[in-house]
Each structure stands twice: as C-alpha cells, then as structure tokens.
N, C-alpha and C. Protein backbone atom coordinates (compact mmCIF):
# COMPACT_ATOMS: atom_id res chain seq x y z
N UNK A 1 34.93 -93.96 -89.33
CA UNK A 1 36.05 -93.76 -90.22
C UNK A 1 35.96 -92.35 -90.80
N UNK A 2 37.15 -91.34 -91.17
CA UNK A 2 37.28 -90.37 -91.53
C UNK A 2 37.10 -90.50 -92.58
N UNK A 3 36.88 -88.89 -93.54
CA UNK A 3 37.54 -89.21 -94.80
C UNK A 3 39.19 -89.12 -94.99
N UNK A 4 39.62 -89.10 -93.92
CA UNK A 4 41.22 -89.40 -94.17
C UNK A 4 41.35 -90.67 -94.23
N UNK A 5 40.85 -91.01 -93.37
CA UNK A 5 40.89 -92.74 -93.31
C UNK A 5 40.55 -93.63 -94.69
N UNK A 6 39.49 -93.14 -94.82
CA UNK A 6 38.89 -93.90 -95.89
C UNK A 6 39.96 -93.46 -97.30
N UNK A 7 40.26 -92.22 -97.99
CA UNK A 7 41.06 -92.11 -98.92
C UNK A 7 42.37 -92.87 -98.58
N UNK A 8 42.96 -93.01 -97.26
CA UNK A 8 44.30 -94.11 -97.07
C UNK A 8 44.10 -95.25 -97.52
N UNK A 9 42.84 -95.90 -96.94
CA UNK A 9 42.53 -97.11 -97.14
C UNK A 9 42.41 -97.11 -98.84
N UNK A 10 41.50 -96.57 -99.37
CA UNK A 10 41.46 -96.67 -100.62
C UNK A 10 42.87 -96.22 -101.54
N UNK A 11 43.44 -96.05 -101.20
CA UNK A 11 45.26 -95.26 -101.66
C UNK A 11 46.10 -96.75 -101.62
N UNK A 12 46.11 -97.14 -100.14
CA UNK A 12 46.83 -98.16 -100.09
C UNK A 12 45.99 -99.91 -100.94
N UNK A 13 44.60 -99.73 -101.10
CA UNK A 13 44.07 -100.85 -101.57
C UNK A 13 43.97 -101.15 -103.40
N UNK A 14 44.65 -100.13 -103.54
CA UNK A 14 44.61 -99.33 -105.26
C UNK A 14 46.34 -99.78 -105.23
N UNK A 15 47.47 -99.44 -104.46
CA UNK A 15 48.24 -99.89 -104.27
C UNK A 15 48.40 -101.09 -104.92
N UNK A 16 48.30 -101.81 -103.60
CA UNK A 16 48.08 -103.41 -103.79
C UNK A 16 47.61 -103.70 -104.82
N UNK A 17 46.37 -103.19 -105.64
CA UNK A 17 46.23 -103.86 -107.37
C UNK A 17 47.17 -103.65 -108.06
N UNK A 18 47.63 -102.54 -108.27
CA UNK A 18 48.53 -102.06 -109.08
C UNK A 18 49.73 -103.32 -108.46
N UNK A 19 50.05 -103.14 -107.94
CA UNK A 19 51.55 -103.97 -107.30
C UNK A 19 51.57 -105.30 -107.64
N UNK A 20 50.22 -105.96 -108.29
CA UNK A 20 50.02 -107.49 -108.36
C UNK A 20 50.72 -107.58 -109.94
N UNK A 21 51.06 -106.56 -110.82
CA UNK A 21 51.60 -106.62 -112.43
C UNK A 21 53.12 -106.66 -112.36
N UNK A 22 53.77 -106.59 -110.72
CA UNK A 22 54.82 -106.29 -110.89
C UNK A 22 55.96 -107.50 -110.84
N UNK A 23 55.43 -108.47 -111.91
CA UNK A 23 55.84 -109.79 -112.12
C UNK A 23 56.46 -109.76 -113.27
N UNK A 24 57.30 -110.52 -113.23
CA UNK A 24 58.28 -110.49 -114.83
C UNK A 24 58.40 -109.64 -115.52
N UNK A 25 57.61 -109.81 -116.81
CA UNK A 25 58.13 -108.59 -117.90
C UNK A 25 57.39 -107.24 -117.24
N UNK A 26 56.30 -107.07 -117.30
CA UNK A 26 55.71 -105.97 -116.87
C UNK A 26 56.27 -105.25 -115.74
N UNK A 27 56.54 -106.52 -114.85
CA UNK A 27 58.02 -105.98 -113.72
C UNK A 27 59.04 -104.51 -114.38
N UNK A 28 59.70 -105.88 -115.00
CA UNK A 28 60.87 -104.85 -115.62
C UNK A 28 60.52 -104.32 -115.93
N UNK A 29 59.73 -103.78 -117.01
CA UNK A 29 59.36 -103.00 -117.73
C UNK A 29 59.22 -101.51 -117.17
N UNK A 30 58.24 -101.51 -115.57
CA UNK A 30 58.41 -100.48 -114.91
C UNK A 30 59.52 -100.11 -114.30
N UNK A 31 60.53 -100.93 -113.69
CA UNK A 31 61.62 -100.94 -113.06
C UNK A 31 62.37 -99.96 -113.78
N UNK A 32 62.96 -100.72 -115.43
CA UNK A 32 63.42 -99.64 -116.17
C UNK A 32 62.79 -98.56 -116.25
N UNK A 33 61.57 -97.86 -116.70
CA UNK A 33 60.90 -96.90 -116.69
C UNK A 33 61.43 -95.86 -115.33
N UNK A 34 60.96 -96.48 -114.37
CA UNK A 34 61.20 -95.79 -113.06
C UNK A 34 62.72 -95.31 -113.16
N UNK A 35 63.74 -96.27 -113.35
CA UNK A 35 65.40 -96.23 -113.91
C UNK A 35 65.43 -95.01 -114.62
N UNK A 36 65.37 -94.80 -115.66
CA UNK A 36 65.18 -94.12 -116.34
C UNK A 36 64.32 -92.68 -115.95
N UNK A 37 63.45 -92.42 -115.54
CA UNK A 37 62.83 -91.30 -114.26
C UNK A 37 63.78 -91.06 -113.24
N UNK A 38 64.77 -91.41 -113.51
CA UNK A 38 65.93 -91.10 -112.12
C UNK A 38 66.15 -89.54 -112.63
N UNK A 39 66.21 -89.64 -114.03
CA UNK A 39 66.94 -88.55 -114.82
C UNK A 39 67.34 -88.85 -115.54
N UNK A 40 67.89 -90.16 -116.33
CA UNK A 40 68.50 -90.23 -117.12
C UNK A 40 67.81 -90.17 -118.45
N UNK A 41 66.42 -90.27 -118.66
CA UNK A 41 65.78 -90.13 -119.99
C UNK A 41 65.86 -88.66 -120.10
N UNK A 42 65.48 -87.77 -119.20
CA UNK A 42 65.16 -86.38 -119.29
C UNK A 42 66.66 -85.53 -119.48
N UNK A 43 67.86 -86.28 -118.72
CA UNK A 43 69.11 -85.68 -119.26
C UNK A 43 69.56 -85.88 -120.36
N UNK A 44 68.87 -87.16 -120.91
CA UNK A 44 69.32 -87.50 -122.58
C UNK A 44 68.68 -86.59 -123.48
N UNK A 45 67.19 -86.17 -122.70
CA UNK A 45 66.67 -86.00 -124.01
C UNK A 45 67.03 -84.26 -123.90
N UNK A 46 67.62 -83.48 -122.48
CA UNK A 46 68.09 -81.99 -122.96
C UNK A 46 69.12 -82.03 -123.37
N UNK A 47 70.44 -82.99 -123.39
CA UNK A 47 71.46 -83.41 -124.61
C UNK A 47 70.91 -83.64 -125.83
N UNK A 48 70.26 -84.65 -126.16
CA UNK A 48 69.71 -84.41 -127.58
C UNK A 48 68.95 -83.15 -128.49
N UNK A 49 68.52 -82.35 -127.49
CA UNK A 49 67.67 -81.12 -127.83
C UNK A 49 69.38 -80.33 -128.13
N UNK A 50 70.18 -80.28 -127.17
CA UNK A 50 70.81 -79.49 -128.07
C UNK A 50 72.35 -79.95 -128.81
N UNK A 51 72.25 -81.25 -129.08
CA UNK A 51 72.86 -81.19 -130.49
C UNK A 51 72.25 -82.01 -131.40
N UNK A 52 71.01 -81.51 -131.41
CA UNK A 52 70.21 -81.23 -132.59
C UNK A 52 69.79 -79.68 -133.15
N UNK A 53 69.62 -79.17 -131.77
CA UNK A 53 69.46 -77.63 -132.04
C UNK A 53 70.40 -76.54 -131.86
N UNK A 54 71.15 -76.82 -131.23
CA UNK A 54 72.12 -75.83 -131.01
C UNK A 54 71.92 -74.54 -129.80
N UNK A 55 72.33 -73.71 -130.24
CA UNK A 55 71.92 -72.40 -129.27
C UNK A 55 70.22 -72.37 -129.13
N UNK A 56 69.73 -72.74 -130.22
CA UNK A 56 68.21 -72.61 -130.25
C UNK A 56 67.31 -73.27 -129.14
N UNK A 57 68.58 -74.68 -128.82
CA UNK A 57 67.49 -75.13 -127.48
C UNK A 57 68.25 -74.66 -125.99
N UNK A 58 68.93 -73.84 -126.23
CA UNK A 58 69.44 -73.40 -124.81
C UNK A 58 68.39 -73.20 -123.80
N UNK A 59 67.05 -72.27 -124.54
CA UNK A 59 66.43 -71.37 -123.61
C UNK A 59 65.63 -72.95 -122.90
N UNK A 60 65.13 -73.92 -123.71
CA UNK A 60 64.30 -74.76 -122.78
C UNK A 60 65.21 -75.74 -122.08
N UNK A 61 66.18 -75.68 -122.43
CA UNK A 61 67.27 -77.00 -121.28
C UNK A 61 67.39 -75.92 -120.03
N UNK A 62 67.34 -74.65 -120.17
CA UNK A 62 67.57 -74.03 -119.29
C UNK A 62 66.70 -73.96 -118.06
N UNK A 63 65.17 -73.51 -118.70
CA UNK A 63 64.22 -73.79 -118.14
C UNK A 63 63.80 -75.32 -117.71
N UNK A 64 64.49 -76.43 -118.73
CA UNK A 64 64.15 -77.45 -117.74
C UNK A 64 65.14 -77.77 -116.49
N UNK A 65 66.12 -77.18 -116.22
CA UNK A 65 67.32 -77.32 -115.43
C UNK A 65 66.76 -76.47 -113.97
N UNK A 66 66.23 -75.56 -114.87
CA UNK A 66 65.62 -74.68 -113.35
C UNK A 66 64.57 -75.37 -112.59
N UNK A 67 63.57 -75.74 -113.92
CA UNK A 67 62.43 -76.57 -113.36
C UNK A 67 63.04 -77.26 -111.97
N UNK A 68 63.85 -77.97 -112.35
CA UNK A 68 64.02 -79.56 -111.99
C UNK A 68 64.68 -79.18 -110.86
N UNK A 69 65.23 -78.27 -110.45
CA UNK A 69 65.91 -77.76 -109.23
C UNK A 69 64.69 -77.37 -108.17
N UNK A 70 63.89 -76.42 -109.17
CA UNK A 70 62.78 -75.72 -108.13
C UNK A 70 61.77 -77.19 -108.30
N UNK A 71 61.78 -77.95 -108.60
CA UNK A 71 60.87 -79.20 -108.08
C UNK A 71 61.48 -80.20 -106.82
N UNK A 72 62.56 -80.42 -107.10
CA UNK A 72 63.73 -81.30 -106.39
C UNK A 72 63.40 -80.79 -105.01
N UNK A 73 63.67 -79.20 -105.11
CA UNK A 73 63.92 -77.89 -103.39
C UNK A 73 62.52 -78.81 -102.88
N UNK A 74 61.46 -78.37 -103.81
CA UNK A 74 60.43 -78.35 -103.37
C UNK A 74 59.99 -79.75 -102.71
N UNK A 75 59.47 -80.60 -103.86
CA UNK A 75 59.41 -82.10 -103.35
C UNK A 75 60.44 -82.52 -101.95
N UNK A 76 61.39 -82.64 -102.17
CA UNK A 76 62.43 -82.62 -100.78
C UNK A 76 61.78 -82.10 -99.46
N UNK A 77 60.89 -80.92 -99.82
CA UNK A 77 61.08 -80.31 -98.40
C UNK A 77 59.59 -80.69 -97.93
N UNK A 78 58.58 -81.11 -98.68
CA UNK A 78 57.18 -81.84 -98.53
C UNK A 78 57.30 -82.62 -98.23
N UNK A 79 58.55 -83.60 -98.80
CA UNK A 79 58.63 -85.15 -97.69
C UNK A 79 58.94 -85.01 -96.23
N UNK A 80 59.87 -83.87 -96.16
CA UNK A 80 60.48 -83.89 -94.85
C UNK A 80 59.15 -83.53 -93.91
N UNK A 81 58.50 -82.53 -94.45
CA UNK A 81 57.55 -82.04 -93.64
C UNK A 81 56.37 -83.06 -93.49
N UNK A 82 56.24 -83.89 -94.76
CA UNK A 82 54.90 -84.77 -94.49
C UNK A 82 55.42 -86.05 -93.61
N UNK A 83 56.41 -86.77 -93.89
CA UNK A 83 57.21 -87.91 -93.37
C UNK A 83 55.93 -89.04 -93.77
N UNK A 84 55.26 -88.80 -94.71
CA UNK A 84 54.43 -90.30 -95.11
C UNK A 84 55.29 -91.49 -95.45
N UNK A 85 54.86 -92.52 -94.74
CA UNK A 85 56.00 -93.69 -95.01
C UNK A 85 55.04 -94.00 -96.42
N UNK A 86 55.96 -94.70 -96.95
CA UNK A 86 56.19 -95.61 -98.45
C UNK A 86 55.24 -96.53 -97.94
N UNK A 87 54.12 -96.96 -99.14
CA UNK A 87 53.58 -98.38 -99.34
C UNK A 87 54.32 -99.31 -99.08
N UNK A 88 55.28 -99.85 -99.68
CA UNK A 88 55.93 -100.52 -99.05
C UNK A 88 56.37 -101.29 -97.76
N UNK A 89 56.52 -99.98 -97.12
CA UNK A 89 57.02 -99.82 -95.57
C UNK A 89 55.87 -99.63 -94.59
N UNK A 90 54.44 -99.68 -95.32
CA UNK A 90 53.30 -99.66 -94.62
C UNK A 90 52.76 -101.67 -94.44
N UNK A 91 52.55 -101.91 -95.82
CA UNK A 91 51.92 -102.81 -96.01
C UNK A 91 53.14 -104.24 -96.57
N UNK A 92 53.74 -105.23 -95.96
CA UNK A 92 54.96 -105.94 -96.03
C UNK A 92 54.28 -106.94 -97.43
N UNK A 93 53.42 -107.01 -97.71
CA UNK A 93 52.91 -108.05 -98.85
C UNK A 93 53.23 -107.13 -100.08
N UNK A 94 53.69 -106.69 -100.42
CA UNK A 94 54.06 -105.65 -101.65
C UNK A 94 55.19 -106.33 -102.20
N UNK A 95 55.58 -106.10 -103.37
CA UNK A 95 56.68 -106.74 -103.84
C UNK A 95 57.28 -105.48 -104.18
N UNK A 96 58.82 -105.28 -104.13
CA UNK A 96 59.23 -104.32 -104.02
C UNK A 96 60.65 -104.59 -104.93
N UNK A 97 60.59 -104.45 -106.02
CA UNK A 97 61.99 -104.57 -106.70
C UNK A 97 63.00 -103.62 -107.38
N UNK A 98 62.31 -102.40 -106.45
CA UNK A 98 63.32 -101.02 -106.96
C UNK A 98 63.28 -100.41 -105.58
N UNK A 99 64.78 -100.28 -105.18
CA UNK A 99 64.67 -99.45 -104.09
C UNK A 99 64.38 -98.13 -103.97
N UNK A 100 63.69 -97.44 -102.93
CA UNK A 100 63.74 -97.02 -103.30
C UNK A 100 64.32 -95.24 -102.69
N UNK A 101 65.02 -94.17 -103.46
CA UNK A 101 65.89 -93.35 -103.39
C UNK A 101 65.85 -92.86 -102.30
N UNK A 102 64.74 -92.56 -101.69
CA UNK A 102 64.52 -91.68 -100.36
C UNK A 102 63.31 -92.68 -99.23
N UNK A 103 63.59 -92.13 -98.19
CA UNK A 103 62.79 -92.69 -97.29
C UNK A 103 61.16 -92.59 -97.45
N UNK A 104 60.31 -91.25 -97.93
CA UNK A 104 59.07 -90.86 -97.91
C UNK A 104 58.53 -90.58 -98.91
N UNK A 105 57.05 -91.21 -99.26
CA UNK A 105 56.59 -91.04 -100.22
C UNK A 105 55.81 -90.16 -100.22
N UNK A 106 55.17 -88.73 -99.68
CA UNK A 106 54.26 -87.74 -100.27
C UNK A 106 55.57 -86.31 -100.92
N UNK A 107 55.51 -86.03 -101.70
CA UNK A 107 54.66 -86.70 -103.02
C UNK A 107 55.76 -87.39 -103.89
N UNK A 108 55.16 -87.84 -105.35
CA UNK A 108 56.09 -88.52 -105.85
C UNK A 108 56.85 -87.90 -106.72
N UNK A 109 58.47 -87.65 -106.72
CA UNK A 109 59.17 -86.62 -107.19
C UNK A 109 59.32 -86.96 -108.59
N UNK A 110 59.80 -88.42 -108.74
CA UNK A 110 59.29 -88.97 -110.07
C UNK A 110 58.19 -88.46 -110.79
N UNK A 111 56.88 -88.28 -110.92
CA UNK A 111 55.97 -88.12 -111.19
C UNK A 111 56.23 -86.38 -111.54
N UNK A 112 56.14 -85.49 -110.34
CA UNK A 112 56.51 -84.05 -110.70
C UNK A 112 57.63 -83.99 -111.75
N UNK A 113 58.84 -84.87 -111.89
CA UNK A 113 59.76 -84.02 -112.63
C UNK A 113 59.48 -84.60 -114.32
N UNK A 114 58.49 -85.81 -113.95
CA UNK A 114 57.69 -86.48 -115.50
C UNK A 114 57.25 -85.25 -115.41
N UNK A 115 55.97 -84.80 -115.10
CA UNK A 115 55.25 -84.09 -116.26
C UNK A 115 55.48 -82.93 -116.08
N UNK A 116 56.58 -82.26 -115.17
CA UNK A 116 57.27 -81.32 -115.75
C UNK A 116 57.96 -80.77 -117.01
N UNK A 117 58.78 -82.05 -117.31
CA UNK A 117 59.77 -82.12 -118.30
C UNK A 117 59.29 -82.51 -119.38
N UNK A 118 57.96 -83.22 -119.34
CA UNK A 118 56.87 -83.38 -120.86
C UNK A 118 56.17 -82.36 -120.96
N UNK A 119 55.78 -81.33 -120.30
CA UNK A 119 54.91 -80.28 -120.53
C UNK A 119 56.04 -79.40 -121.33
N UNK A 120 57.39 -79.16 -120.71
CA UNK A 120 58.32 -78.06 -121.26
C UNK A 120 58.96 -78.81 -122.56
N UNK A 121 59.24 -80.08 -122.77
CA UNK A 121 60.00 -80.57 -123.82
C UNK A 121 58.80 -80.52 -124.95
N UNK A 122 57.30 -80.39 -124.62
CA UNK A 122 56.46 -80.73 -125.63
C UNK A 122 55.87 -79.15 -126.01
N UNK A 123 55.73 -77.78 -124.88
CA UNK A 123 56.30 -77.07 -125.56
C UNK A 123 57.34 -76.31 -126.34
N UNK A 124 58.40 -76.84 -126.35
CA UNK A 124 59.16 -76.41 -127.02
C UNK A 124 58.99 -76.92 -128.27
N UNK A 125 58.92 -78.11 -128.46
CA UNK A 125 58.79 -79.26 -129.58
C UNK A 125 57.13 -79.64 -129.62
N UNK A 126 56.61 -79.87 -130.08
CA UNK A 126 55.38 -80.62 -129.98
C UNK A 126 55.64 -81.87 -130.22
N UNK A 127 56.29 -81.97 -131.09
CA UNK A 127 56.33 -83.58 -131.52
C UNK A 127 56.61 -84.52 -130.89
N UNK A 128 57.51 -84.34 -129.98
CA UNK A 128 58.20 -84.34 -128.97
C UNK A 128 56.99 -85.29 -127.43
N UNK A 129 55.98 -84.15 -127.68
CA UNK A 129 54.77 -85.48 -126.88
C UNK A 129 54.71 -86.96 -127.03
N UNK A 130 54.69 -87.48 -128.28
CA UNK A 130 54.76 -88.60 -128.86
C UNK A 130 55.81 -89.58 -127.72
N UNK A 131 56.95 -88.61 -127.38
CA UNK A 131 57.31 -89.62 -126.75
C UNK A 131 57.35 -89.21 -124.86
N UNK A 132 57.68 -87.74 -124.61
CA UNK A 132 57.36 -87.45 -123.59
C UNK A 132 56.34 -87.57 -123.04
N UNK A 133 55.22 -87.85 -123.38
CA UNK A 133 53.91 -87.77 -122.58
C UNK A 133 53.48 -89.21 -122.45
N UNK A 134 53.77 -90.12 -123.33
CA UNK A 134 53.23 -91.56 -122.66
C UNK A 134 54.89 -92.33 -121.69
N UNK A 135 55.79 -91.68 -121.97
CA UNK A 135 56.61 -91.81 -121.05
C UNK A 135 56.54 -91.87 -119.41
N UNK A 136 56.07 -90.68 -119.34
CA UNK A 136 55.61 -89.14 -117.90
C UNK A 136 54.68 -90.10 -117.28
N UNK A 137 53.96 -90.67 -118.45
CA UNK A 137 52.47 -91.72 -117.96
C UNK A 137 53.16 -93.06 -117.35
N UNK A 138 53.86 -93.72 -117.90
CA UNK A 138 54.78 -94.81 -117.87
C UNK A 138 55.39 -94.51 -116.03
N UNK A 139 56.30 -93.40 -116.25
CA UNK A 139 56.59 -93.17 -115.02
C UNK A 139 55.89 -93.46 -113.66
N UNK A 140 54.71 -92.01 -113.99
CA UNK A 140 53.76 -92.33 -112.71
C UNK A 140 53.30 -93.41 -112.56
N UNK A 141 52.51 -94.18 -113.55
CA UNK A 141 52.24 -95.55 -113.13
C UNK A 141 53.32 -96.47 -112.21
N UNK A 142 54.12 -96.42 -112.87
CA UNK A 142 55.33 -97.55 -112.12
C UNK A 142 55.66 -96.77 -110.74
N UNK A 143 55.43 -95.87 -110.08
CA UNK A 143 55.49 -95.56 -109.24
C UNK A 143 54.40 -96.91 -108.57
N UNK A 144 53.37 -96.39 -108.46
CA UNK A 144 52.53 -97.38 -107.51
C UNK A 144 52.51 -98.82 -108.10
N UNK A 145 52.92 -99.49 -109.37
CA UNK A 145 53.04 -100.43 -109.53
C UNK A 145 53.93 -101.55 -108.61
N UNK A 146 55.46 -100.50 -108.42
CA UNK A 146 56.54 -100.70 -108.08
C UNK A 146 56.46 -100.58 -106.33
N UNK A 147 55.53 -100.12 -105.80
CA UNK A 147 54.99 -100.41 -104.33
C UNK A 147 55.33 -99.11 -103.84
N UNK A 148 55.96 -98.08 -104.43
CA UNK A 148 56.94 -96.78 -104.00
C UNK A 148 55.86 -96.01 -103.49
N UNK A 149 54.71 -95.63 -104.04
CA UNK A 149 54.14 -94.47 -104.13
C UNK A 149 52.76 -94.96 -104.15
N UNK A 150 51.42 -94.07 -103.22
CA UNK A 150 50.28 -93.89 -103.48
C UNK A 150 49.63 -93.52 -104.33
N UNK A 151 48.30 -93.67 -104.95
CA UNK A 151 47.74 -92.46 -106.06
C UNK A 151 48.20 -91.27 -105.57
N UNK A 152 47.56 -90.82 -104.69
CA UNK A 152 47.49 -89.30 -104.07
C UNK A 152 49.29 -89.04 -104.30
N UNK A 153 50.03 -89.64 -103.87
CA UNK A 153 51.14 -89.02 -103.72
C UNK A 153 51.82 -88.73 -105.30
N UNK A 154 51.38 -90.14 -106.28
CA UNK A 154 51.68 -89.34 -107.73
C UNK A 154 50.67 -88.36 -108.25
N UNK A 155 48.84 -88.52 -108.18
CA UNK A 155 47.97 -87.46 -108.40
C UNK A 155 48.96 -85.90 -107.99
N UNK A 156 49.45 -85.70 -106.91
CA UNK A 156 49.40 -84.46 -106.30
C UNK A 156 51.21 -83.95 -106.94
N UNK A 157 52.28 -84.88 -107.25
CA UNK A 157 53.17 -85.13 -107.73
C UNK A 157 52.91 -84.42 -109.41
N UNK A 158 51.69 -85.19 -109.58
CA UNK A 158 51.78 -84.47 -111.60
C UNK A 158 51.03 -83.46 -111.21
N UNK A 159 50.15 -82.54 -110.19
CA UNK A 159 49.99 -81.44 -110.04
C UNK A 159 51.16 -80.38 -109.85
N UNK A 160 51.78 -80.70 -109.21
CA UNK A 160 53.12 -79.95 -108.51
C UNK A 160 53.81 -79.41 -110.21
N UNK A 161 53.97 -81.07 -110.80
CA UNK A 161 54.85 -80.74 -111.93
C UNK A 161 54.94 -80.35 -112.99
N UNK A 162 53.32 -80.37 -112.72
CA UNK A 162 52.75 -79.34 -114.42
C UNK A 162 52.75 -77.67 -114.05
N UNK A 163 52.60 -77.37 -112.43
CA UNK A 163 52.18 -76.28 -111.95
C UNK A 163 53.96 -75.91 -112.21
N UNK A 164 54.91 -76.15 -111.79
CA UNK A 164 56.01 -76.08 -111.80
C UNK A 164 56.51 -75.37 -113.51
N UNK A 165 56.20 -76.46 -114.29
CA UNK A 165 56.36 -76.01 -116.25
C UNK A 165 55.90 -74.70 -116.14
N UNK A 166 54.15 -74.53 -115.54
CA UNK A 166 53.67 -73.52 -116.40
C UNK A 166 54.33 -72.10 -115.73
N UNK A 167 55.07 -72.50 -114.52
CA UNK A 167 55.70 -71.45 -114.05
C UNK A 167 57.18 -70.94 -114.48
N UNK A 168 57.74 -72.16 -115.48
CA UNK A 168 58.80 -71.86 -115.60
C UNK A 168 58.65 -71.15 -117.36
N UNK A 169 57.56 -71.84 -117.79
CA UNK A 169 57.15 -71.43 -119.04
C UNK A 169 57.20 -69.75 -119.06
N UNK A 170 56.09 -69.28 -118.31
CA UNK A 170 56.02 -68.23 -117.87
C UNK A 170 57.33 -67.59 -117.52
N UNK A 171 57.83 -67.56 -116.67
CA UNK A 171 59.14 -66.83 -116.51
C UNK A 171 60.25 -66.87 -117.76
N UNK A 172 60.40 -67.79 -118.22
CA UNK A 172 61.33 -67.80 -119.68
C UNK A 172 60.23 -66.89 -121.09
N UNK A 173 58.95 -66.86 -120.70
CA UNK A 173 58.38 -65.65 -121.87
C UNK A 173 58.55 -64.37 -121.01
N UNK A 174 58.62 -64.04 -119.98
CA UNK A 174 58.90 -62.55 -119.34
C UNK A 174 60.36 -62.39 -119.57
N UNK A 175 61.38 -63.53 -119.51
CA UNK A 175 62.05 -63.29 -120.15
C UNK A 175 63.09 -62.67 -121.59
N UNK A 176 61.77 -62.80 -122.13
CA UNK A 176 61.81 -62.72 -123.45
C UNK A 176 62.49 -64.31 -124.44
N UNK A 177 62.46 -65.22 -123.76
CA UNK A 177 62.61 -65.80 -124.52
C UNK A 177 61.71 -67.52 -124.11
N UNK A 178 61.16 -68.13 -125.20
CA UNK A 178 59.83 -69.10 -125.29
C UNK A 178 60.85 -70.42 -125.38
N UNK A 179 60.64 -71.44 -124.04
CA UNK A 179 61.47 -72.53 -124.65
C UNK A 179 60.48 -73.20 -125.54
C-alpha cells in the first residue's frame, strides 16, 4: 500500500464516522449550515456590514466579492483538473441528504469561501469572529458529515481560503485602503 493509498483509505474511513451523525437533528442541522455556505450567510452578512456601516464597509465587501470570485476561478478549475469523485459516489453506504452542487470533490469550495470570508469579515470587525469563525467551522465539518467531501479536500479547502483573505487583505492595504 502507498502512502496515497493509505491517506484515501484513511480520508474515506474518517468519512464514514463523520457521516454516521447525519441523522435527524444533527442531520439538519448541517444540511442548513451547508445551505447557508451556498452564500447566503456570507451575502447577508456583506449586506449587513453595509447598512450598518455605510461607505465605511465598502472596502471589505469589496474585497470579499473579489475574494470569492478569485476562490470560485480557482476551486472550479482544481476540480476540473483533479476530477476526484465525491465520497458519496465512491462509497454507496453514506447517507447523503444534500445534493450536491457540482460533480467533484477536491477541494471543498465551501470550506475555502468559509474561512475566507471569516478571516476578512473578522478583520475588518473582530467581533464579528464570534460568529464567523464557529460558523466557517460548522461549514467544513458538514461537509464530510454530509458525505460531500474528504478531510483532505476540506483541510486543503481552508488552506486555499485563508491563503486567498491574506491575499486579498494584502492587496486592499497596497491599496491604501484596510477592510
């Protein structure tokens, strides 16, 4: 056995635990979560940033708008190139109650545009962690809960999407302006 082999095996057998919570409430619970990781928490919450703030939160809706484009390009074009099938679509004993958006799971785009959008909403705001960051957590989990996604594919997913913030962070201070 490789070590490719062996990290699959262990990817897909980590899977399967995770996937055994995805019963009733705890079900839903991720389902919505994941729902909500579509975009719709992260579009609420750069509407709420700015009419609460006004012009003041332009600069980070902006930067999260870019983010989320240059993650989207990106993620998109890693699936195409990796074509890893979905847990799911590997292993048929999975329970599967969120379809799911795209055919391939490396990596998990969910996951990148979580802790993208908690790294930039929590610098802009700090306080703001409180709810972005056990959210982002919420997310990735329900990824592999929900049968969608491997560790590795959310592990490498919240790499992408923090690497993604600190790049957009960066470019909005050369900008001259700090979301």
């Amino acid at each position: 056995m490789t070590a490719f082999d062996a990290i699959a095996a262990l990817d897909l057998a980590t899977v399967q635990r995770c996937n055994r919570i995805n019963r009733r409430a705890w079900g839903r619970l991720f389902a919505w979560t994941s729902r909500l990781g579509d975009g719709v928490f992260w579009y609420a919450l750069m509407l709420a940033l700015l009419l609460a703030e006004g012009a003041g939160a332009v600069p980070v809706v902006l930067t999260m708008l870019a983010c989320g484009i240059a993650g989207a390009l990106l993620y998109k074009g890693l699936k195409l190139n990796t074509r890893r099938p979905r847990p799911c679509d590997v292993e048929g004993s999975l329970t599967l109650t969120v379809a799911p958006l795209d055919r391939f799971s490396f990596p998990s785009g969910h996951t990148l545009h979580a802790v993208c959008f908690a790294v930039l909403a929590t610098a802009h705001l700090p306080m703001l962690g409180w709810i972005a960051i056990p959210f982002a957590v919420l997310v990735a989990a329900s990824r592999m809960v929900l049968g969608l996604h491997y560790p590795s594919d959310v592990a490498v997913g919240a790499v992408i999407g923090g690497l993604i913030a600190a790049s957009g962070l960066a470019a909005a201070a050369g900008l001259g302006f700090v979301p």
